[in-house]
Protein backbone atom coordinates (compact mmCIF):
# COMPACT_ATOMS: atom_id res chain seq x y z
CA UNK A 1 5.76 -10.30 3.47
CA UNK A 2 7.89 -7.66 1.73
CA UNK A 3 11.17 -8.26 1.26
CA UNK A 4 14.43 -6.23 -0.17
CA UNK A 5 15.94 -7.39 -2.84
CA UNK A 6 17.68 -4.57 -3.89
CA UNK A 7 19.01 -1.02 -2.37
CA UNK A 8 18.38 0.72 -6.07
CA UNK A 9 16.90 0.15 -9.07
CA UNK A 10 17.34 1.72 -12.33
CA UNK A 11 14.34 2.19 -14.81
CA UNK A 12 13.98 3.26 -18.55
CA UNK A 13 11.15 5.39 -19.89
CA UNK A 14 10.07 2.60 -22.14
CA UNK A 15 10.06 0.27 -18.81
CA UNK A 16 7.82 2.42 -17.05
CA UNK A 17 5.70 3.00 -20.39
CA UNK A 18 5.65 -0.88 -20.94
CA UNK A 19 4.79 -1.27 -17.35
CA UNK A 20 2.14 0.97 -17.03
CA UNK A 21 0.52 -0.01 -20.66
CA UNK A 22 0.30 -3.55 -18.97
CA UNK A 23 -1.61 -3.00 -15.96
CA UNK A 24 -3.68 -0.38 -18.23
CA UNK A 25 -7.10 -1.59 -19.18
CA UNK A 26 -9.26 -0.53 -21.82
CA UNK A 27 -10.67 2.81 -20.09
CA UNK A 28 -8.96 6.14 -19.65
CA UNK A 29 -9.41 6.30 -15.89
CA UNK A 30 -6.50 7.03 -13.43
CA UNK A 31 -6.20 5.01 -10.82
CA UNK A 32 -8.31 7.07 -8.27
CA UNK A 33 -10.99 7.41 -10.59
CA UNK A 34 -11.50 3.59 -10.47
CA UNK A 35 -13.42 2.08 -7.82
CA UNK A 36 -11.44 -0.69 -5.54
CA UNK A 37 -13.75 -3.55 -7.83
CA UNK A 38 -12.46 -2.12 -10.98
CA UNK A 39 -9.32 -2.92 -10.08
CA UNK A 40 -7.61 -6.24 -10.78
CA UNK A 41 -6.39 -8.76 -8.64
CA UNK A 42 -3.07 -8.72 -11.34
CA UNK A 43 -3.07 -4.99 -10.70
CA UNK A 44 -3.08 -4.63 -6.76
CA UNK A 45 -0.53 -7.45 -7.11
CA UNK A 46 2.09 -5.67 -9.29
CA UNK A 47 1.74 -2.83 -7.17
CA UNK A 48 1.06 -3.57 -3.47
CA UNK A 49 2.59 -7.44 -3.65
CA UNK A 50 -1.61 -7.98 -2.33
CA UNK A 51 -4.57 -9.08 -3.86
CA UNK A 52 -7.92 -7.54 -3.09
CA UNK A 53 -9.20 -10.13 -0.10
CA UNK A 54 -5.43 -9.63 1.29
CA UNK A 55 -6.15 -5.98 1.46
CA UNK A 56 -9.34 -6.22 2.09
CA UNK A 57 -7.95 -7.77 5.16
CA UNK A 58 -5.61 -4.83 5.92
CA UNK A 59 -8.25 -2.60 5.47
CA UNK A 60 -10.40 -4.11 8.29
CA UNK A 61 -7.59 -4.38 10.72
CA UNK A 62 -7.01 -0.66 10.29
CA UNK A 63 -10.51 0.49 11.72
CA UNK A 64 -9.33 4.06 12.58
CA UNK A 65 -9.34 4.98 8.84
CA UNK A 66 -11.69 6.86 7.11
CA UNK A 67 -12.59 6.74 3.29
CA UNK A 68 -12.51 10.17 2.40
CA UNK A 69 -14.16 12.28 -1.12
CA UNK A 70 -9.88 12.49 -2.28
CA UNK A 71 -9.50 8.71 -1.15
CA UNK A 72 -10.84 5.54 -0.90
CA UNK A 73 -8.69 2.98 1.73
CA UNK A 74 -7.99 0.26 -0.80
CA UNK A 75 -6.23 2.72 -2.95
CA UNK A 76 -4.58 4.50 0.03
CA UNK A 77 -3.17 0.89 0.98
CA UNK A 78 -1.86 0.32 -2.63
CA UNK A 79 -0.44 3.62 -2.73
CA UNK A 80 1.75 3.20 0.41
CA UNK A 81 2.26 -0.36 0.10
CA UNK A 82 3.97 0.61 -3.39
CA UNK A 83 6.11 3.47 -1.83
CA UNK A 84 7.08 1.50 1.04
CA UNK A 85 7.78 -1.67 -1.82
CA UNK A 86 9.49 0.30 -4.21
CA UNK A 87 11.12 3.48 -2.23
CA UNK A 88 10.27 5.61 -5.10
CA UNK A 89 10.36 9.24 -4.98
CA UNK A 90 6.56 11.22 -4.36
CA UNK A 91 7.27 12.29 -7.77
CA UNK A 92 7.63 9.11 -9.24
CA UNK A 93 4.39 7.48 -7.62
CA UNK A 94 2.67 10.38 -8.65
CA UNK A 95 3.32 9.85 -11.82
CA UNK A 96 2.32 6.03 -11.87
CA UNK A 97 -0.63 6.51 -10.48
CA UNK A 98 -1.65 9.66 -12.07
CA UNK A 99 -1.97 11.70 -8.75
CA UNK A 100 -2.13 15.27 -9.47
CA UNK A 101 0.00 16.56 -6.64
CA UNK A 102 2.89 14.68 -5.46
CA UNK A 103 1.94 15.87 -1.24
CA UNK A 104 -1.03 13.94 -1.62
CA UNK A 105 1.14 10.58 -1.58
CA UNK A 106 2.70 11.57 1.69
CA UNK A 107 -0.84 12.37 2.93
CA UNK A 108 -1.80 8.57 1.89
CA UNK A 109 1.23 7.08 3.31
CA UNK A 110 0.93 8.67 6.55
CA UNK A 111 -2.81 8.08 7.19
CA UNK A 112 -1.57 4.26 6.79
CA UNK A 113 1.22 4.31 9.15
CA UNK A 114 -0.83 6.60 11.65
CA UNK A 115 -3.73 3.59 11.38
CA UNK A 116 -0.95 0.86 11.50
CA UNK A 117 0.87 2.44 14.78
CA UNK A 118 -2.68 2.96 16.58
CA UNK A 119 -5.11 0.21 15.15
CA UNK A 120 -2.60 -3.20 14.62
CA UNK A 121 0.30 -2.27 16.23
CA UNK A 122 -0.84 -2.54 20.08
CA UNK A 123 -3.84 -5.33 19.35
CA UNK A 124 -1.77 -7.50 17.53
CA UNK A 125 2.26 -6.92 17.74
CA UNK A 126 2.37 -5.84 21.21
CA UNK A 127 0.02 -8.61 22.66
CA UNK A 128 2.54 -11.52 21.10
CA UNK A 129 5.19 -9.51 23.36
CA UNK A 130 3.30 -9.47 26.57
CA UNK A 131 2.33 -12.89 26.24
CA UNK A 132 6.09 -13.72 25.08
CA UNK A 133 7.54 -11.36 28.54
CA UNK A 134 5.06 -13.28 30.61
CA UNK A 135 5.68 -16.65 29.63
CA UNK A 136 9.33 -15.99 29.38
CA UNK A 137 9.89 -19.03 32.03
CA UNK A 138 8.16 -21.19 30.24
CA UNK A 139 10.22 -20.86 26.82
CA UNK A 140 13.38 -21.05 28.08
């Protein structure tokens, strides 16, 4: 579950740098470059708050998206997972995850909330409501 903590944060260059050498690894890939086994369990962690059979998980549940030659799911799920987690600017992201154009992170974000409003959404929110609105008599 994601929770707020904070409203703001505040980051130095050397935090970032320190940040980003730790969750480096000793190849000069960016982050799409890597397949979705090359990455760690620490790394999906620090960024999505997941580890790979959680989104693994996530990524069968949202069935209406497509792995595509610019993306791969798994790493459109981390992507948007650390926007929506760290409310970072496109710019920012970018920059983390070494994304060459900061539109692309919009694109990723809103192929996962597009999958999440059509795919989980009415299978798996909506049928707790109908079954609470039906049995409404019964809890009370």
């Amino acid at each position: 579950m994601i929770q707020a903590y904070s409203i703001t944060s505040v980051l130095t260059a050397e935090e970032i740098c320190f940040f980003l050498t730790k969750l480096s690894d000793s190849t000069n890939l960016t982050f799409l470059d890597k397949t979705s086994s090359e990455l760690s369990d620490r790394q999906l962690f620090y960024f999505a708050n997941f580890n790979s059979a959680q989104l693994q998980v996530l990524k069968q549940l949202l069935v209406s998206m497509r792995s595509k030659n610019s993306r791969n799911i798994i790493k459109t799920l981390v992507v948007c997972l650390f926007e929506l987690r760290t409310e970072a600017s496109n710019n920012f992201i970018a920059f983390v995850f070494e994304i060459d154009n900061e539109i692309k992170i919009s694109d990723f974000c809103e192929s996962v909330i597009n999958s999440f409003e059509g795919d989980v959404l009415p299978t798996h929110l909506l049928r707790r409501v109908r079954i609470t609105a039906t049995n409404k008599s019964l809890i009370q």
